[in-house]
C-alpha atoms as a PDB file:
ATOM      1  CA  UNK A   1     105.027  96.534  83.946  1.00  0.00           C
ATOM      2  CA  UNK A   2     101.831  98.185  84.753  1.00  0.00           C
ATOM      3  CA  UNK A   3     103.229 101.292  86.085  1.00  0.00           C
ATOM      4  CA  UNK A   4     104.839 101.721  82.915  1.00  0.00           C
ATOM      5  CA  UNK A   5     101.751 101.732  81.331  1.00  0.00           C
ATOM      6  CA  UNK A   6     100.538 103.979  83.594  1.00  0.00           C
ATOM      7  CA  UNK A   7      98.211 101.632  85.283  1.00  0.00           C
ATOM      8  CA  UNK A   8      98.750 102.361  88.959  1.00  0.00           C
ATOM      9  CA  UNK A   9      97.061  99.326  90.785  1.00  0.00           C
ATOM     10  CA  UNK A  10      94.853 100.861  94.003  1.00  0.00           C
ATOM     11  CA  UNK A  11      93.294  98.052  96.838  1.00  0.00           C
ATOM     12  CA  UNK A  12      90.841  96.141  94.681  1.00  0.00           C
ATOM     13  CA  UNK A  13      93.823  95.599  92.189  1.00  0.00           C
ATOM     14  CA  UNK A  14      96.122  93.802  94.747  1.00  0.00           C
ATOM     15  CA  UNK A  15      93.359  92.041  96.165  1.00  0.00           C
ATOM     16  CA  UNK A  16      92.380  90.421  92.822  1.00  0.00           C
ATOM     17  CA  UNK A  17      96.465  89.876  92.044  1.00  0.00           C
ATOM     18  CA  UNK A  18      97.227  88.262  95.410  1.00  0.00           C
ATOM     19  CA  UNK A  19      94.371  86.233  95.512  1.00  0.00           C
ATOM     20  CA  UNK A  20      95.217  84.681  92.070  1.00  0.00           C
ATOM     21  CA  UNK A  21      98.807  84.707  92.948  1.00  0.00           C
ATOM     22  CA  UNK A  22      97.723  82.443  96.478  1.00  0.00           C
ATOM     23  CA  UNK A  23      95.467  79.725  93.791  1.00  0.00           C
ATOM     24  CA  UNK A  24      97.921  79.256  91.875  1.00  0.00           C
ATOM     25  CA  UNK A  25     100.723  78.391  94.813  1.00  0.00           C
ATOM     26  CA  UNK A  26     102.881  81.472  94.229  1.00  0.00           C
ATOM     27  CA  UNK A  27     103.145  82.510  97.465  1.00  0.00           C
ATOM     28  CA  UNK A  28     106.454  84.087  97.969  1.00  0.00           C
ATOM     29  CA  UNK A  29     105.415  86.424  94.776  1.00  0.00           C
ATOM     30  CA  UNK A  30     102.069  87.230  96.680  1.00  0.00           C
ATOM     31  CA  UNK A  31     104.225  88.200  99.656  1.00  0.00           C
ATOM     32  CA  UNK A  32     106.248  90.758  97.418  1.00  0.00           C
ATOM     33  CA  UNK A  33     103.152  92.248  95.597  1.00  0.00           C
ATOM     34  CA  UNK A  34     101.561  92.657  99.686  1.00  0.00           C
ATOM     35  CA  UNK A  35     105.030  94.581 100.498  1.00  0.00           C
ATOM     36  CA  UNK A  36     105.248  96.563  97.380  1.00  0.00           C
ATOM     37  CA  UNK A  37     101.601  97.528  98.063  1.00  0.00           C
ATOM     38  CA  UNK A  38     102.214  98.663 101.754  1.00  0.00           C
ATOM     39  CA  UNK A  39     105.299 100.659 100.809  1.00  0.00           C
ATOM     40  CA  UNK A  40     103.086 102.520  97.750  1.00  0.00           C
ATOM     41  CA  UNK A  41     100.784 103.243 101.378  1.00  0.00           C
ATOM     42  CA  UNK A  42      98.153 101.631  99.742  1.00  0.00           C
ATOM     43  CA  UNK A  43      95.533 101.082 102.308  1.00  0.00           C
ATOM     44  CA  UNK A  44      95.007  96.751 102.358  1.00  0.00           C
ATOM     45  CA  UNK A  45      91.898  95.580 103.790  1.00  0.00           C
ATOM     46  CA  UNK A  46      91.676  92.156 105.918  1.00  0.00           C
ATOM     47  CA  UNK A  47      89.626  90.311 103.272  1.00  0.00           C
ATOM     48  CA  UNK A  48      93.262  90.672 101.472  1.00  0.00           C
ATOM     49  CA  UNK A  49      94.817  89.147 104.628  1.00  0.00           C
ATOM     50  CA  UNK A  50      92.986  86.909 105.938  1.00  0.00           C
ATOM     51  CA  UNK A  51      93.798  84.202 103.171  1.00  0.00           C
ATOM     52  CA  UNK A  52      97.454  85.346 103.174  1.00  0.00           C
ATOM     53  CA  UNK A  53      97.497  84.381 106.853  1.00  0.00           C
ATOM     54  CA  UNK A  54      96.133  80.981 106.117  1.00  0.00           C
ATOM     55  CA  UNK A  55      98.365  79.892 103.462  1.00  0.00           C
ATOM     56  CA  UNK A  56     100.991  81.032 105.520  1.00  0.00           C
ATOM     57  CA  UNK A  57      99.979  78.826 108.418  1.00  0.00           C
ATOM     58  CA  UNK A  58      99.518  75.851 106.082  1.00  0.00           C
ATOM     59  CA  UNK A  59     102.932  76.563 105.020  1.00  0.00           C
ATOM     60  CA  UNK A  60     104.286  77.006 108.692  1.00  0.00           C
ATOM     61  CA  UNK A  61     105.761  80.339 107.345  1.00  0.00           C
ATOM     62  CA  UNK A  62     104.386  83.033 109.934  1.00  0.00           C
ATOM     63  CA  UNK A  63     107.075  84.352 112.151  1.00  0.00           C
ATOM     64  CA  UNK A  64     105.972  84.325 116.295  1.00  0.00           C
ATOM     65  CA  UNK A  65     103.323  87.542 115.577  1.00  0.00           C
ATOM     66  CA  UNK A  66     101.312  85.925 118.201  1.00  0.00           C
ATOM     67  CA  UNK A  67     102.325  84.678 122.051  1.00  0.00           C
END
């Protein structure tokens, strides 16, 4: 919706959406707004993913990344 306003979101933009999206317990739609964000190449900083991590520990949905 906001690219067809012509808003084009940059890093501070997801940051603020994901972090809102992670509050309010969406965190499937967080996931999709972090993948449609890497695939625009936006660059993601690890303030962003840091939390995302967590949640997804809490939520025992992290695949193996580690040993």
């Amino acid at each position: 919706m906001m690219l067809r306003s012509g808003f084009y979101l940059q890093t501070v933009g997801y940051t603020v959406l994901i972090k809102i999206l992670l509050q309010d317990e969406n965190f499937d739609e967080a996931l999709n707004l972090l993948d449609q964000g890497h695939s625009e190449e936006i660059k993601l900083d690890v303030l962003l993913y840091n939390p995302v991590l967590h949640i997804a520990k809490d939520k025992d949905r992290y695949y193996g990344a580690c040993c």
